[in-house]
Protein backbone atom coordinates (compact mmCIF):
# COMPACT_ATOMS: atom_id res chain seq x y z
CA UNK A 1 -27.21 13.58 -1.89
CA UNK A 2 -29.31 15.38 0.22
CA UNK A 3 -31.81 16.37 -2.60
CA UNK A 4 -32.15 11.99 -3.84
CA UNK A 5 -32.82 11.22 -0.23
CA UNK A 6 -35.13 14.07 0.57
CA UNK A 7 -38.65 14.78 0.20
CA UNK A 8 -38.69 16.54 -3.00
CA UNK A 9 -40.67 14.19 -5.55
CA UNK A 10 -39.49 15.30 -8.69
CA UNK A 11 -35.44 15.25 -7.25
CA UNK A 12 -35.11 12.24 -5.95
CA UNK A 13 -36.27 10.09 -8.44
CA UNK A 14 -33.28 11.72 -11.00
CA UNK A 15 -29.70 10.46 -10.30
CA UNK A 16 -27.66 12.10 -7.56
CA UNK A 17 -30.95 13.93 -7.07
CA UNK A 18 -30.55 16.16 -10.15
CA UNK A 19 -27.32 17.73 -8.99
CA UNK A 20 -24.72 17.98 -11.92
CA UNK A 21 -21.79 15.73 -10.75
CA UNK A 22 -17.96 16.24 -11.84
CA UNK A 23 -16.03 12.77 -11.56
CA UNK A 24 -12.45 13.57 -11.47
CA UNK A 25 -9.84 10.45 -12.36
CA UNK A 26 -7.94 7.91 -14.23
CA UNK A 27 -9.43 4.63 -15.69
CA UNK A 28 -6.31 3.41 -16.54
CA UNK A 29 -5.17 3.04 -13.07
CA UNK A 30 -6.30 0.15 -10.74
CA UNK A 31 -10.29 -0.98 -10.01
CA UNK A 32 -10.84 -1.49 -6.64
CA UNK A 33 -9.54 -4.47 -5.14
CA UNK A 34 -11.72 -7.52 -5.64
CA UNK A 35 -14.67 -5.36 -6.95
CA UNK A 36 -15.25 -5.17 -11.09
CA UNK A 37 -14.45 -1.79 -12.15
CA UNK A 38 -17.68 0.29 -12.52
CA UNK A 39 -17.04 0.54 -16.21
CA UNK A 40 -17.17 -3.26 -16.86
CA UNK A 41 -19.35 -5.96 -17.51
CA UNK A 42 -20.76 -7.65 -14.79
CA UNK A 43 -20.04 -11.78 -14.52
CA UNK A 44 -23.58 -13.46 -13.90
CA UNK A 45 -22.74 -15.98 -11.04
CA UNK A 46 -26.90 -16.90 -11.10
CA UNK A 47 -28.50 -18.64 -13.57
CA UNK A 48 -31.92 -17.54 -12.37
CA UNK A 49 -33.12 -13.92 -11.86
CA UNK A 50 -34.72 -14.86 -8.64
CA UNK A 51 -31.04 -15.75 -7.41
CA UNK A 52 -29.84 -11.89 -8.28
CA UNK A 53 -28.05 -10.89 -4.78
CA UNK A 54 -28.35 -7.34 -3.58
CA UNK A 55 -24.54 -6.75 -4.33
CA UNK A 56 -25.17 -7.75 -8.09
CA UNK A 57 -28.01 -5.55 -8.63
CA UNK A 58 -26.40 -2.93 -6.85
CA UNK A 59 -23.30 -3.51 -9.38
CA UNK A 60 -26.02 -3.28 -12.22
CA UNK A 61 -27.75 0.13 -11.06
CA UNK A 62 -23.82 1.64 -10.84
CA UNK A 63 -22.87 0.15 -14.19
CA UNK A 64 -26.21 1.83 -15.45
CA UNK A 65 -25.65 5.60 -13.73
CA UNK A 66 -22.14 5.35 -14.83
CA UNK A 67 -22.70 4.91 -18.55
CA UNK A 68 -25.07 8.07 -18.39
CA UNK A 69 -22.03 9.80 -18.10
CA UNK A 70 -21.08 10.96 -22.22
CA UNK A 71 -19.52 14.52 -21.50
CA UNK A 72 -15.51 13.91 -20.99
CA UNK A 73 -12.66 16.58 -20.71
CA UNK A 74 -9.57 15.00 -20.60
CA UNK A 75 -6.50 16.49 -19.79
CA UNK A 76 -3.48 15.85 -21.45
CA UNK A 77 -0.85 18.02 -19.91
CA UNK A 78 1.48 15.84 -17.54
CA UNK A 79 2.47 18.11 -14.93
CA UNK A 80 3.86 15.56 -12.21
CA UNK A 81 6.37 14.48 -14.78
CA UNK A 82 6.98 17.88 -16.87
CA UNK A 83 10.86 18.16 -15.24
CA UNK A 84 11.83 14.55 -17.72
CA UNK A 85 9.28 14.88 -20.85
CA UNK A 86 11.24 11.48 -22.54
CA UNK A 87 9.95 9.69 -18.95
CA UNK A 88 6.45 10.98 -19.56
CA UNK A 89 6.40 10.28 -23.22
CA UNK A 90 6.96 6.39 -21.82
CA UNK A 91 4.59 6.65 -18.91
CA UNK A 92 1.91 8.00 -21.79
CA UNK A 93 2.41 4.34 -23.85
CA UNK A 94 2.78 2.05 -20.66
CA UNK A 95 -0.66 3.44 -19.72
CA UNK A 96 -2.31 2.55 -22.85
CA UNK A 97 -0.75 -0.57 -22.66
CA UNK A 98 1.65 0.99 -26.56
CA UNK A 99 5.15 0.23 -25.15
CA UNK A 100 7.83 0.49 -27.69
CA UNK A 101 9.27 -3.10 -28.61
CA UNK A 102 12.50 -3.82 -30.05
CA UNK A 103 13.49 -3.41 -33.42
CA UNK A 104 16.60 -4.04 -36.04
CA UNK A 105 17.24 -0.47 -35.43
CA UNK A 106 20.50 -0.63 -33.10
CA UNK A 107 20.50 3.06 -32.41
CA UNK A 108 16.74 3.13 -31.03
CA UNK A 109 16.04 1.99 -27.32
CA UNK A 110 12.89 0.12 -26.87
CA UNK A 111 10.55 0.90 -24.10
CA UNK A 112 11.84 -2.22 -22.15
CA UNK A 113 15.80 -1.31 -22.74
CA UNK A 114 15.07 1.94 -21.30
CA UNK A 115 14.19 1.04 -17.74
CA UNK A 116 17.20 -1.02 -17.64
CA UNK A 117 19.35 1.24 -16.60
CA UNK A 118 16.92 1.61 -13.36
CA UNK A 119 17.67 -1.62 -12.21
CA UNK A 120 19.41 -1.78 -8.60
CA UNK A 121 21.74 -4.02 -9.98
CA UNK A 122 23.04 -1.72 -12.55
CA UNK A 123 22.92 1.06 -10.52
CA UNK A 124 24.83 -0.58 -8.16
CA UNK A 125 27.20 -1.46 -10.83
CA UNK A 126 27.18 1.67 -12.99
CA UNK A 127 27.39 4.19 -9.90
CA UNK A 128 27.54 2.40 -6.60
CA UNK A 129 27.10 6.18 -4.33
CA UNK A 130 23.60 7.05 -5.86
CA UNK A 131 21.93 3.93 -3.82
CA UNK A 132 22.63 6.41 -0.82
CA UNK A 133 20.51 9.09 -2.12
CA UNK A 134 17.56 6.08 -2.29
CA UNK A 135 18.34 4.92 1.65
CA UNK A 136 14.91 6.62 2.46
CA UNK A 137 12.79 5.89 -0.32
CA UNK A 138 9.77 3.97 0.15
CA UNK A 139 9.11 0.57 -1.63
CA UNK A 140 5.97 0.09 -3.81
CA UNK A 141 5.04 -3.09 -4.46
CA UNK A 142 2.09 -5.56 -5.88
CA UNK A 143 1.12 -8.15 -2.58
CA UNK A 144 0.60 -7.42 0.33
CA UNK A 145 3.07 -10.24 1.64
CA UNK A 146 6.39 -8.71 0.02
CA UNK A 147 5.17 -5.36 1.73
CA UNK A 148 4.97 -6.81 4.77
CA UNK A 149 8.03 -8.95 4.64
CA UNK A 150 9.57 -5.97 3.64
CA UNK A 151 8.66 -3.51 6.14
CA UNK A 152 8.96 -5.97 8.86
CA UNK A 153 13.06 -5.95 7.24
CA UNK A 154 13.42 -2.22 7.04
CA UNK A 155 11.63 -2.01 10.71
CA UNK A 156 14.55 -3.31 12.69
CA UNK A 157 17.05 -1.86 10.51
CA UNK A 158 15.95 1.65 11.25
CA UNK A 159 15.64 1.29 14.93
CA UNK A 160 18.70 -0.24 15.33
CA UNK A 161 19.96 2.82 13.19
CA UNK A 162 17.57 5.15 15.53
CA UNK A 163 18.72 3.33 18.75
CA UNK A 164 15.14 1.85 19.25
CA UNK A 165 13.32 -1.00 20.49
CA UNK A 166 10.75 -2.24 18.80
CA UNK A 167 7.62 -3.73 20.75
CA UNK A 168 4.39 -5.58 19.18
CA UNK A 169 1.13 -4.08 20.13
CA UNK A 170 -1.50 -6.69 19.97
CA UNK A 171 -5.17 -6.19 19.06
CA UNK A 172 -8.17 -6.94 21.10
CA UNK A 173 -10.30 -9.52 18.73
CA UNK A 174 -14.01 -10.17 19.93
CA UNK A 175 -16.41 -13.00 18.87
CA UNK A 176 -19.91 -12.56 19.64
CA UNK A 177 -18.90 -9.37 21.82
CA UNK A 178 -16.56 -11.66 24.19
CA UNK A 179 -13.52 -11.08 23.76
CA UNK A 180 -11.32 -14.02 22.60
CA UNK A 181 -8.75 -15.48 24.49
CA UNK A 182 -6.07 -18.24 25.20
CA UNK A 183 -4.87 -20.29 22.19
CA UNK A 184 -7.60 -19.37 19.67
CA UNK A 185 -6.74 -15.32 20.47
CA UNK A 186 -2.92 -16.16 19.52
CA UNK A 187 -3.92 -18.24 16.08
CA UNK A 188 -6.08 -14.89 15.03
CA UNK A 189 -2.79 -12.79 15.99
CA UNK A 190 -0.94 -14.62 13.62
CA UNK A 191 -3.32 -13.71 10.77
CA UNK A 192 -1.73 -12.74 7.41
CA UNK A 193 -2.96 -8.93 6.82
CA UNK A 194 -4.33 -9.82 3.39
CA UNK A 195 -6.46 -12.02 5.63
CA UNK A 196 -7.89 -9.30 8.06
CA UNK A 197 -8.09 -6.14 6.24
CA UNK A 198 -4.60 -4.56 7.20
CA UNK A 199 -5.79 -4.53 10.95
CA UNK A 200 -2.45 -6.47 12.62
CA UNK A 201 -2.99 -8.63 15.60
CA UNK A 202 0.42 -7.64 16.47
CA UNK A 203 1.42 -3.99 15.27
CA UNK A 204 5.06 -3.58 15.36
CA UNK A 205 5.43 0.08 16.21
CA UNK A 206 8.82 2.56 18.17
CA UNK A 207 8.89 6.37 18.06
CA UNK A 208 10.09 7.66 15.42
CA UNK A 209 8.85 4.77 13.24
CA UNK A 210 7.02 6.06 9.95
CA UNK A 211 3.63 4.55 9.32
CA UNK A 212 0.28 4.83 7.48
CA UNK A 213 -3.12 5.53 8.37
CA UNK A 214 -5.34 2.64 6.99
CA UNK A 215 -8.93 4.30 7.65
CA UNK A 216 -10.46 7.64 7.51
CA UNK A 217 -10.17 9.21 10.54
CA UNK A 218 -11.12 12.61 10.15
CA UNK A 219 -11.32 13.52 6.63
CA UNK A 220 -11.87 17.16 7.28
CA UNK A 221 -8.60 17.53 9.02
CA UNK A 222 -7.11 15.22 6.00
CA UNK A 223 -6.20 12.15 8.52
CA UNK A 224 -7.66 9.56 6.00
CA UNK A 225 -7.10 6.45 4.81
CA UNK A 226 -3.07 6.60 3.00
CA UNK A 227 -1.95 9.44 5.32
CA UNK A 228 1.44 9.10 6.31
CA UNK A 229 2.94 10.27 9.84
CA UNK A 230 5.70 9.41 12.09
CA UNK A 231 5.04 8.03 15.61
CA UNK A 232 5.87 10.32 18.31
CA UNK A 233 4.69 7.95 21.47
CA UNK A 234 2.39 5.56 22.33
CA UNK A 235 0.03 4.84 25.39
CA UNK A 236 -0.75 1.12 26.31
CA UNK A 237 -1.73 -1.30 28.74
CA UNK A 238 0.02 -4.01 29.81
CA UNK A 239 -1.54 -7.98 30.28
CA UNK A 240 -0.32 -10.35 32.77
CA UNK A 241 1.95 -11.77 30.14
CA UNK A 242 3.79 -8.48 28.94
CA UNK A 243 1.43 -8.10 25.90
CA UNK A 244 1.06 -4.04 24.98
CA UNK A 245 -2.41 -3.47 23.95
CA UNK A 246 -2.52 0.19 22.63
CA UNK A 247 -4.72 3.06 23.91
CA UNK A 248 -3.58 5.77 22.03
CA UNK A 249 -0.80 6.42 19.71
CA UNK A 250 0.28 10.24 18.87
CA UNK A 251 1.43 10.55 15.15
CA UNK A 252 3.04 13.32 13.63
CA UNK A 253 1.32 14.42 10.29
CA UNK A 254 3.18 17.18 8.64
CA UNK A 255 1.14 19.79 7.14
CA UNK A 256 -2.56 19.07 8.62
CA UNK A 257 -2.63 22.21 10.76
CA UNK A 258 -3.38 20.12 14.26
CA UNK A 259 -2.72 22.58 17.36
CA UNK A 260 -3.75 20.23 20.59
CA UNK A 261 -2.69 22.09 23.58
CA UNK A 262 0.30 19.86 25.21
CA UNK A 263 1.38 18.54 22.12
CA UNK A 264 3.84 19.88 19.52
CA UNK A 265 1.87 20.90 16.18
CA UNK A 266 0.82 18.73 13.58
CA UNK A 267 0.82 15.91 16.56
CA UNK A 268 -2.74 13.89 16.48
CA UNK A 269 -3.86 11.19 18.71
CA UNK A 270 -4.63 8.23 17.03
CA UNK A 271 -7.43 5.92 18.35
CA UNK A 272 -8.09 2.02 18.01
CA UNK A 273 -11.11 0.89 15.96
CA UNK A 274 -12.65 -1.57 15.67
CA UNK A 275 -12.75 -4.21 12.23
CA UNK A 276 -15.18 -6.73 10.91
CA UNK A 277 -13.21 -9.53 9.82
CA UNK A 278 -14.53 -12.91 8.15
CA UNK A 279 -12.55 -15.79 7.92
CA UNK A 280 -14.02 -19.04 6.96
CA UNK A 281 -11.36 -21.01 9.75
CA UNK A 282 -12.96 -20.04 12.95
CA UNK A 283 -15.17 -22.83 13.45
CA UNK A 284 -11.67 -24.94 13.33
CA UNK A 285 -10.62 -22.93 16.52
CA UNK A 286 -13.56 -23.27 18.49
CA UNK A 287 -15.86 -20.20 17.47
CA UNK A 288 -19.28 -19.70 16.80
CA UNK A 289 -20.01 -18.17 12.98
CA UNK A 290 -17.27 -16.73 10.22
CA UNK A 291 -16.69 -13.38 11.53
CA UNK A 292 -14.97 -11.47 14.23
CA UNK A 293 -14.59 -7.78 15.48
CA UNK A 294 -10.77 -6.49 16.10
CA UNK A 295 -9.95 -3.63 18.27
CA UNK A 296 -6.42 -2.25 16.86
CA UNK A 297 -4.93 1.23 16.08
CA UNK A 298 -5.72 2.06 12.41
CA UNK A 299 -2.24 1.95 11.43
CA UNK A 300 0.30 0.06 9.43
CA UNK A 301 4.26 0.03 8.84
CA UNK A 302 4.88 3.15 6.24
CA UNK A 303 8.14 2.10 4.68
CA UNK A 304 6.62 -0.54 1.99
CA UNK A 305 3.33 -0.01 0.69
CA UNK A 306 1.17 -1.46 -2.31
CA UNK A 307 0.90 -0.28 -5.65
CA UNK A 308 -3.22 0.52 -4.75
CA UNK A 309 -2.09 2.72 -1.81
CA UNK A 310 0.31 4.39 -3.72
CA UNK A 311 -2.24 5.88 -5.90
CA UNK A 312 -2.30 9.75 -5.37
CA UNK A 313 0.78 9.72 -4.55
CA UNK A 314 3.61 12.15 -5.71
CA UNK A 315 7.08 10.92 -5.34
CA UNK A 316 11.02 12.15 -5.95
CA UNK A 317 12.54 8.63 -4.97
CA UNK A 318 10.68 5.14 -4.52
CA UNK A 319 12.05 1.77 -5.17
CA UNK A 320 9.62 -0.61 -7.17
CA UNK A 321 9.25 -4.46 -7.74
CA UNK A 322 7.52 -4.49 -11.12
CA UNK A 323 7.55 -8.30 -11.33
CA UNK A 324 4.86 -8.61 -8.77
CA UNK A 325 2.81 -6.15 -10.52
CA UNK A 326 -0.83 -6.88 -11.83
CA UNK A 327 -3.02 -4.72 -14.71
CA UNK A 328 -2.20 -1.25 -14.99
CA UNK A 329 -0.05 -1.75 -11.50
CA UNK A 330 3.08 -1.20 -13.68
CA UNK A 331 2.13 2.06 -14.96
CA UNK A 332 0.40 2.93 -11.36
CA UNK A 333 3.73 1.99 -9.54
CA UNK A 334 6.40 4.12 -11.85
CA UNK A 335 3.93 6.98 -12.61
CA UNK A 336 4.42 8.02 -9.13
CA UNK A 337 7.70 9.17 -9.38
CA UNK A 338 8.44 12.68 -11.12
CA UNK A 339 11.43 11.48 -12.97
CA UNK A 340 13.10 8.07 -14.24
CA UNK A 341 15.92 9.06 -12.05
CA UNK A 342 13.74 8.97 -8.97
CA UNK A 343 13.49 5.39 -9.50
CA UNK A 344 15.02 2.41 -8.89
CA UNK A 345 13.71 -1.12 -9.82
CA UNK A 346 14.05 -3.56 -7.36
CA UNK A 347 15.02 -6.68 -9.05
CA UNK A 348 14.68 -7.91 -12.94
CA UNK A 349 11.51 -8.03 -14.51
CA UNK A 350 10.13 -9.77 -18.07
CA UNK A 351 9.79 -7.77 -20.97
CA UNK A 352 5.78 -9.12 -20.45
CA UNK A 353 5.01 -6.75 -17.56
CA UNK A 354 5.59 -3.84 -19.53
CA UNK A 355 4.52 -5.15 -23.03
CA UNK A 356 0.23 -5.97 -22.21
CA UNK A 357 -2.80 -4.80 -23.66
CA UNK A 358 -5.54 -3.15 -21.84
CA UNK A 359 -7.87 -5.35 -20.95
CA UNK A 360 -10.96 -5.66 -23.21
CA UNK A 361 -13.64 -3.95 -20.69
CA UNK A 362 -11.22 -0.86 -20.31
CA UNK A 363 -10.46 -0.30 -24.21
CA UNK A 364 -14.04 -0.19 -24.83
CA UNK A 365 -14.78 2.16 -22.14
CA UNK A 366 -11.98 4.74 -23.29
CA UNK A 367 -13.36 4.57 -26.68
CA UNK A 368 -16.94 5.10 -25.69
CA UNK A 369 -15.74 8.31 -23.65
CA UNK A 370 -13.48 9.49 -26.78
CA UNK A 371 -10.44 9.16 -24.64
CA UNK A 372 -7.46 8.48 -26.56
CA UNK A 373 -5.86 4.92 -26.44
């Protein structure tokens, strides 16, 4: 990147500045949220080429570098899943959207049949003690209002377990650099978190409470965006209504190699920052333009997350709610579990969430890049 912003002439007018790049991934998992997936086809919303935005040409120019790409090595060897080959046989057709169906064939299972048995229900039923071995298992889901509902659940069941008290940390939310207050500061704390980017305007939070990092903090010391840690304490102020407004929270983060002198190792301090959030109903609470800036720790609840965070991921045990599932979330959620005994289903689901094509855009792309689908 260096070379296509420097001065060298010939460099930076190739792509990437004439450095060979490697992308490393998996099409058939999810496009970024709201964005069209760089492979696909980009929906004109102008009529007139003088009406082109910036983000539209800029989707254009990435569509464009992308499809330069024509040398592919794609590897086939499953290693997450090599302890249960039958689960990654499945996991292999639910990605390319090739799930067995049922036949007249009593003695063959279909693709649908076999996750049956994953159900909670029927484990429940079939053998009631192996729920315990899924008490800690975290919940992957497809909205971001069942993983909140959920965690908010699971929150005051484990401090109760934990013997501890929960408290609400509120944010600090600023309009036109002055900060917000009164009535219109408690409407924006009752913001959904679809609604302002996973930045709470009131972060429940006790020690001992596992959570997830929802920005890159310091991505050489791997504290970015997905990390997951345990709170060990938390510094605040206090208003004169008994609001806690954090400072500083100090999350555990096993394996990073953190060595702060007065803290126990692997023990980071984690920082509020500050978020650019639109929302198109501020003029109905008495401010000035459609965004505002929230100060709030970077963190959210880690007991439910959402199929898109979950990517990356390597699992023994998670609990999953396939029917709220979108595109390849299906495949994304159960693919993150090493074995079909790792998982449990959360409630019933339609044969339809398992049985879907790829859509059109992605098809075409694996073909064009000789992948096989």
């Amino acid at each position: 990147m260096r070379q296509a912003k420097g001065d060298d002439i010939v460099n930076r007018s190739k792509v990437f500045g004439g450095v060979n790049v490697i992308f490393m991934g998996d099409l058939c998992q999810l496009k970024p949220p709201k964005q069209v997936a760089l492979y696909g086809r980009p929906v004109a919303k102008s009529k007139s080429k003088k009406d082109i935005s910036k983000d539209e040409i800029k989707t254009l120019n990435g569509i464009v570098i992308w499809r330069q790409v024509v040398k592919v090595v794609e590897l086939v060897k499953n290693c997450r899943h090599s302890g249960d080959p039958r689960f990654s046989e499945f996991l292999s057709r639910l990605r390319v959207g090739r799930c067995t169906a049922a036949t007249s064939n009593l003695l063959t299972m279909d693709d649908y049949q076999y996750l049956q048995s994953r159900l909670l229900a029927n484990i429940h039923r079939q053998n009631p003690q192996e729920l315990e071995t899924f008490k800690d298992a975290p919940f992957i889901v497809g909205t971001k209002k069942l993983r909140d509902l959920l965690n908010a659940e699971i929150i005051q069941s484990r401090a109760t377990r934990s013997n501890k008290e929960v408290h609400l940390y509120y944010s600090k939310d600023f309009c036109k650099r002055q900060q917000v207050t009164g009535g219109t500061a408690e409407y924006l704390w009752t913001l959904q978190s679809c609604h302002v980017r996973d930045s709470f305007g009131r972060l429940p939070l006790f020690e001992g409470m596992k959570v997830m990092v929802t920005e890159n903090v310091a991505f050489d010391s791997k504290i970015v965006n997905g990390s997951e840690g345990t709170i060990r304490n938390i510094v605040y102020d206090v208003d004169e209504e008994g609001r806690r407004f954090p400072i500083v929270a100090y999350v555990h983060i096993e394996g990073i190699g953190f060595n702060i002198p007065g803290l126990e190792e692997d023990v980071v301090p984690i920082f509020p920052t500050r978020v650019s959030i639109s929302s198109v109903t501020l003029n109905a609470v008495g401010l000035d333009g459609c965004t505002f800036t929230r100060l709030q720790l970077p963190l959210m609840p880690g007991y439910a997350f959402t199929d898109f965070k979950s990517q990356g991921k390597t699992l023994t045990k998670a609990i999953v709610d396939i029917v709220t599932a979108r595109g390849q979330g299906a495949y994304v959620m159960l693919s993150r579990v090493t074995s079909l005994s790792g998982i449990a289903i959360l409630r019933w689901f339609p044969p339809s969430c398992i049985y879907t094509r790829l859509p059109e855009d992605l098809r075409a792309e694996l073909v064009r890049l000789n992948c096989a689908c």
